[in-house]
N, C-alpha and C. Protein backbone atom coordinates (compact mmCIF):
# COMPACT_ATOMS: atom_id res chain seq x y z
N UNK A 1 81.62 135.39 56.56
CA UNK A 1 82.17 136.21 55.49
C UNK A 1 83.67 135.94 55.35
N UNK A 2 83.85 135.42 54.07
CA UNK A 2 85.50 135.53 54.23
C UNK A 2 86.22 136.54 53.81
N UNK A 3 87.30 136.91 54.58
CA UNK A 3 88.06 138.35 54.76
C UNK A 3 89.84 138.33 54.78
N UNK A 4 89.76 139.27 54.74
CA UNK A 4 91.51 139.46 55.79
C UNK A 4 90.92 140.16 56.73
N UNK A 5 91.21 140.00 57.55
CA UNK A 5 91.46 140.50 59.30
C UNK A 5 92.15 141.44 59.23
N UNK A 6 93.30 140.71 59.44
CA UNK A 6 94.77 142.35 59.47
C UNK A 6 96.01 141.44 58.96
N UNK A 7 97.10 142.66 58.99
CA UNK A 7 98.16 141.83 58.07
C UNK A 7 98.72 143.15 58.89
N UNK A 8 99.67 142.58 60.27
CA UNK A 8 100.09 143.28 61.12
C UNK A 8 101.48 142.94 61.63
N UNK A 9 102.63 143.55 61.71
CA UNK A 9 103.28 144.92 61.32
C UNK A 9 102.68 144.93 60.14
N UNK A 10 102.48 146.50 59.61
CA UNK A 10 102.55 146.81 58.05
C UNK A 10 102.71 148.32 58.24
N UNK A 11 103.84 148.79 57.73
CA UNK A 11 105.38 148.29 57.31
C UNK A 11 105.98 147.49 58.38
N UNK A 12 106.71 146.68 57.51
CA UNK A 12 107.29 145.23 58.53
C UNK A 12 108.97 144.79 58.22
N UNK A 13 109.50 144.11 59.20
CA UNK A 13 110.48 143.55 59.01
C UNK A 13 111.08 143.11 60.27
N UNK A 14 111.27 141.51 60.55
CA UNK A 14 111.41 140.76 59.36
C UNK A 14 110.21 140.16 58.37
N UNK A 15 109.59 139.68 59.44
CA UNK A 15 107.80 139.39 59.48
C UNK A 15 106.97 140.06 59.42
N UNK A 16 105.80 139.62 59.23
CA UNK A 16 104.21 139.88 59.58
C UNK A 16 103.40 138.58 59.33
N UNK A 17 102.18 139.03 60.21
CA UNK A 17 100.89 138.08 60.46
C UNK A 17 100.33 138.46 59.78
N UNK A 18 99.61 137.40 59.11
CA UNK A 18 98.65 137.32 58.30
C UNK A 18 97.51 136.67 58.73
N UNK A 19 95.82 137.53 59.26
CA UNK A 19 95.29 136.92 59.67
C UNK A 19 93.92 136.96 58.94
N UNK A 20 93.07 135.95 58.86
CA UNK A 20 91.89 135.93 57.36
C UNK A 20 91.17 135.13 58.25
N UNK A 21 89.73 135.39 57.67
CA UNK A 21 88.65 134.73 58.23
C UNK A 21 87.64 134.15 56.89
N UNK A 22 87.53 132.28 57.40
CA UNK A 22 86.84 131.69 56.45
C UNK A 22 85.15 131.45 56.65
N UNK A 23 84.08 131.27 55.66
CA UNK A 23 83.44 131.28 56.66
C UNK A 23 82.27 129.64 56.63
N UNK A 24 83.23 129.17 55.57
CA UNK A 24 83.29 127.53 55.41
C UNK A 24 84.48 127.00 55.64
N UNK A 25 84.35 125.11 55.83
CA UNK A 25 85.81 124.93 55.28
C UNK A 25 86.11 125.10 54.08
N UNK A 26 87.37 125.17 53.97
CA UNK A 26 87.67 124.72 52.48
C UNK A 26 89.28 125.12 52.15
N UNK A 27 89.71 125.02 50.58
CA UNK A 27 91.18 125.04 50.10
C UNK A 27 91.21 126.67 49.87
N UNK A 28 92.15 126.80 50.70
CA UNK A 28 93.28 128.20 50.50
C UNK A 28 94.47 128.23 50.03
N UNK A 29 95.09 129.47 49.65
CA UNK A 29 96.08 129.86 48.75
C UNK A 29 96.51 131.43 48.99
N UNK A 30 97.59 131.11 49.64
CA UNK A 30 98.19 132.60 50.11
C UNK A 30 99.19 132.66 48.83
N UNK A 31 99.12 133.44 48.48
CA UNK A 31 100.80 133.97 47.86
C UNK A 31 101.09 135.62 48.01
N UNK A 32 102.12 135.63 47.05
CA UNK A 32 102.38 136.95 47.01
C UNK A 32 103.22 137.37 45.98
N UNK A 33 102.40 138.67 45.59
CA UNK A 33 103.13 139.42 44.50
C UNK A 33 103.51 140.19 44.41
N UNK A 34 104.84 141.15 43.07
CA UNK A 34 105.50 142.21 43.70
C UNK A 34 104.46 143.15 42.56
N UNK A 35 105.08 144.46 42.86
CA UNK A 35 104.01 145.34 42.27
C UNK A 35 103.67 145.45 40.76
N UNK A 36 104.59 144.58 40.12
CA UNK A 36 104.36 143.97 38.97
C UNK A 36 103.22 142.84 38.23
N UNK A 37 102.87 142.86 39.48
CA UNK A 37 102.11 141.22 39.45
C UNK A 37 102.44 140.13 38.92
N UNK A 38 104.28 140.32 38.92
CA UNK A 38 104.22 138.80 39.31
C UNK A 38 104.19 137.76 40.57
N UNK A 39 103.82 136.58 40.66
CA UNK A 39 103.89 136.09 41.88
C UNK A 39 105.29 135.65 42.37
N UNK A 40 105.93 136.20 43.20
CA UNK A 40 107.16 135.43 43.95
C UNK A 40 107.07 134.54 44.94
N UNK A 41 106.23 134.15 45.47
CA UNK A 41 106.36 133.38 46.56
C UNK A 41 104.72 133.02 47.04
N UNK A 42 105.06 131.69 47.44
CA UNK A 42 103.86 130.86 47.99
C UNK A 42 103.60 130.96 49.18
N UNK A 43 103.20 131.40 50.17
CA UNK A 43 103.14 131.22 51.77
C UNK A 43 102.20 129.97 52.22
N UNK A 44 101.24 129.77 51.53
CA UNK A 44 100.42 127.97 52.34
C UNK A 44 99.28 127.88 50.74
N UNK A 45 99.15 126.60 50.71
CA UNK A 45 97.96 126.18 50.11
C UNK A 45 97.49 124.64 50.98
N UNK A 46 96.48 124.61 50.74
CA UNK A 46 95.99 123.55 51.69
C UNK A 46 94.30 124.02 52.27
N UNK A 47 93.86 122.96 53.03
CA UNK A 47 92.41 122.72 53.18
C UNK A 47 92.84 123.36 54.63
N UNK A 48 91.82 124.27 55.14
CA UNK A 48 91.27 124.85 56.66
C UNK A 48 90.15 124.67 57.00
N UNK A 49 90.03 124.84 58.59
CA UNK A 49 88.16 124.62 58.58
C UNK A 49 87.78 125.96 59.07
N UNK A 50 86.34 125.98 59.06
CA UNK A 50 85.83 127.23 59.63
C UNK A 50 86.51 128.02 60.47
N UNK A 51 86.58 129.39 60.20
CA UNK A 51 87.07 130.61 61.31
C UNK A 51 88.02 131.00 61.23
N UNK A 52 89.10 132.06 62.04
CA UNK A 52 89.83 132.75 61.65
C UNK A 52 91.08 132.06 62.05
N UNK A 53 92.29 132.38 60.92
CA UNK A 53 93.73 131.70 60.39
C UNK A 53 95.05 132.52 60.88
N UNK A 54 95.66 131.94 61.04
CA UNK A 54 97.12 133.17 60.98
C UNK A 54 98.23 132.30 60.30
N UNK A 55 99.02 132.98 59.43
CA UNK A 55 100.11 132.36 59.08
C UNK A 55 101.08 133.71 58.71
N UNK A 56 102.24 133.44 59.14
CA UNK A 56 103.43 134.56 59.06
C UNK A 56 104.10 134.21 58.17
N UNK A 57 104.43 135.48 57.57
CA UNK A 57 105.10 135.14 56.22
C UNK A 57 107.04 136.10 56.72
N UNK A 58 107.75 135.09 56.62
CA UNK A 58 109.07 135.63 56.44
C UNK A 58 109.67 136.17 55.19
N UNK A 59 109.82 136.93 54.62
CA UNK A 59 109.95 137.43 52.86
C UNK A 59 111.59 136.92 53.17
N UNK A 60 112.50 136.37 52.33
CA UNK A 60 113.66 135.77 51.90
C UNK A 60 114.14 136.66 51.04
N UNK A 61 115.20 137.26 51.10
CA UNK A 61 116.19 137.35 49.85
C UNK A 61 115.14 138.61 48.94
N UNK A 62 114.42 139.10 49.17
CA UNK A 62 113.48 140.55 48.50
C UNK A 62 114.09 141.85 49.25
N UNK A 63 114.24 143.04 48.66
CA UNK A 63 114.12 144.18 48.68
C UNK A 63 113.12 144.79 49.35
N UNK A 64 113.44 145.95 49.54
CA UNK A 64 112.38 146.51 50.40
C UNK A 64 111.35 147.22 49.35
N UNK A 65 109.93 146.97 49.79
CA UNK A 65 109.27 147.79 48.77
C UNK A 65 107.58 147.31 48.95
N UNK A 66 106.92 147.42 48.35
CA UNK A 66 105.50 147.00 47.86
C UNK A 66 105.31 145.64 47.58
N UNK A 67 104.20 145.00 48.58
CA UNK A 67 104.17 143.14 47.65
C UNK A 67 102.22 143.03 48.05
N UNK A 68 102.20 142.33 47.43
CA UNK A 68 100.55 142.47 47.73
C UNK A 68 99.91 140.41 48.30
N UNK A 69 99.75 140.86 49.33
CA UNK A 69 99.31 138.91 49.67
C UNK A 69 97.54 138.92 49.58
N UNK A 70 98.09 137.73 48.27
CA UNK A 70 96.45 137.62 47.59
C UNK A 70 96.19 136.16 48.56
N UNK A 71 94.40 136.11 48.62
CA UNK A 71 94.58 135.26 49.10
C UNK A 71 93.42 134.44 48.67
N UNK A 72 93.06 133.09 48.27
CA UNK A 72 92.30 132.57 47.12
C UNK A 72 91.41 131.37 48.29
N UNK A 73 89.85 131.39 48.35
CA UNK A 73 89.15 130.50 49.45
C UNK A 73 88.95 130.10 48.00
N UNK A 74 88.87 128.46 48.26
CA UNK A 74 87.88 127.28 46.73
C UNK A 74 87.88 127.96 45.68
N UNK A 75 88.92 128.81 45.04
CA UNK A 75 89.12 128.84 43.73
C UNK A 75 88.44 129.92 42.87
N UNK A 76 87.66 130.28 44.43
CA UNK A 76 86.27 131.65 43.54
C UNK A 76 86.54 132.56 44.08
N UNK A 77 86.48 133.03 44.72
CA UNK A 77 86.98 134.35 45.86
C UNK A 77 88.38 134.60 46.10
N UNK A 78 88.69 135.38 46.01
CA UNK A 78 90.06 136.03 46.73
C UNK A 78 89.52 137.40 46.79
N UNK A 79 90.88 137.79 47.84
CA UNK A 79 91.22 139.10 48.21
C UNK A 79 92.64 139.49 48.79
N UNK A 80 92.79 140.78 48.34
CA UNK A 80 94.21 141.12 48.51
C UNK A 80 94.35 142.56 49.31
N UNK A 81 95.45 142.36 49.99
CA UNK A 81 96.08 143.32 50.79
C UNK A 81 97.60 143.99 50.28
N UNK A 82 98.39 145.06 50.23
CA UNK A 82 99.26 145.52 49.71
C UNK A 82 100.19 145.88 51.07
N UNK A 83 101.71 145.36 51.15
CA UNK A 83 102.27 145.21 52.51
C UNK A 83 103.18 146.03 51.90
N UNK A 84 103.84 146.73 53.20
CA UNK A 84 105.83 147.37 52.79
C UNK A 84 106.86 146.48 53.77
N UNK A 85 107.72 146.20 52.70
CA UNK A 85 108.78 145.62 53.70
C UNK A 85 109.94 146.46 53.45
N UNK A 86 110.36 146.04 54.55
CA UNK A 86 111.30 148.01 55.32
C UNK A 86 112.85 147.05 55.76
N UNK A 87 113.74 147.07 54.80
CA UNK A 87 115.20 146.30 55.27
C UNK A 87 116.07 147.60 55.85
């Protein structure tokens, strides 16, 4: 089943883990958006293989507030989580 796991600190700063489970290989696509939906920032795209991922996202130069990390398996599926970052 592909998922998010956890997305831990949340509320965070400076970081958080981002951890998702695939349950093929295939091409992923982290980003992230502010509560506007627009996207600000890319965290990975690229091919993974089976099973569970971590990638930490450092937020740059953003405010503290609401961002949501969507996250896209082969172009058909996604799912999203809604984070606080706390400066």
């Amino acid at each position: 089943e592909f998922k998010i796991k956890k997305i831990f600190p949340n509320p965070f700063n400076p970081s958080t883990l981002i951890s998702y489970q695939i349950p093929k290989s295939g091409d992923i696509k982290i980003d992230v958006f502010n509560v506007a939906g627009k996207k600000i920032e890319s965290i990975f795209s690229g091919y993974k293989k089976v099973g569970i991922h971590e990638v930490y996202w450092y937020p740059k130069n953003l405010s503290s507030g609401f961002y949501f990390i969507k996250i896209n398996y082969n172009d058909k599926i996604s799912k999203t989580q809604k984070v606080m970052l706390l400066k």
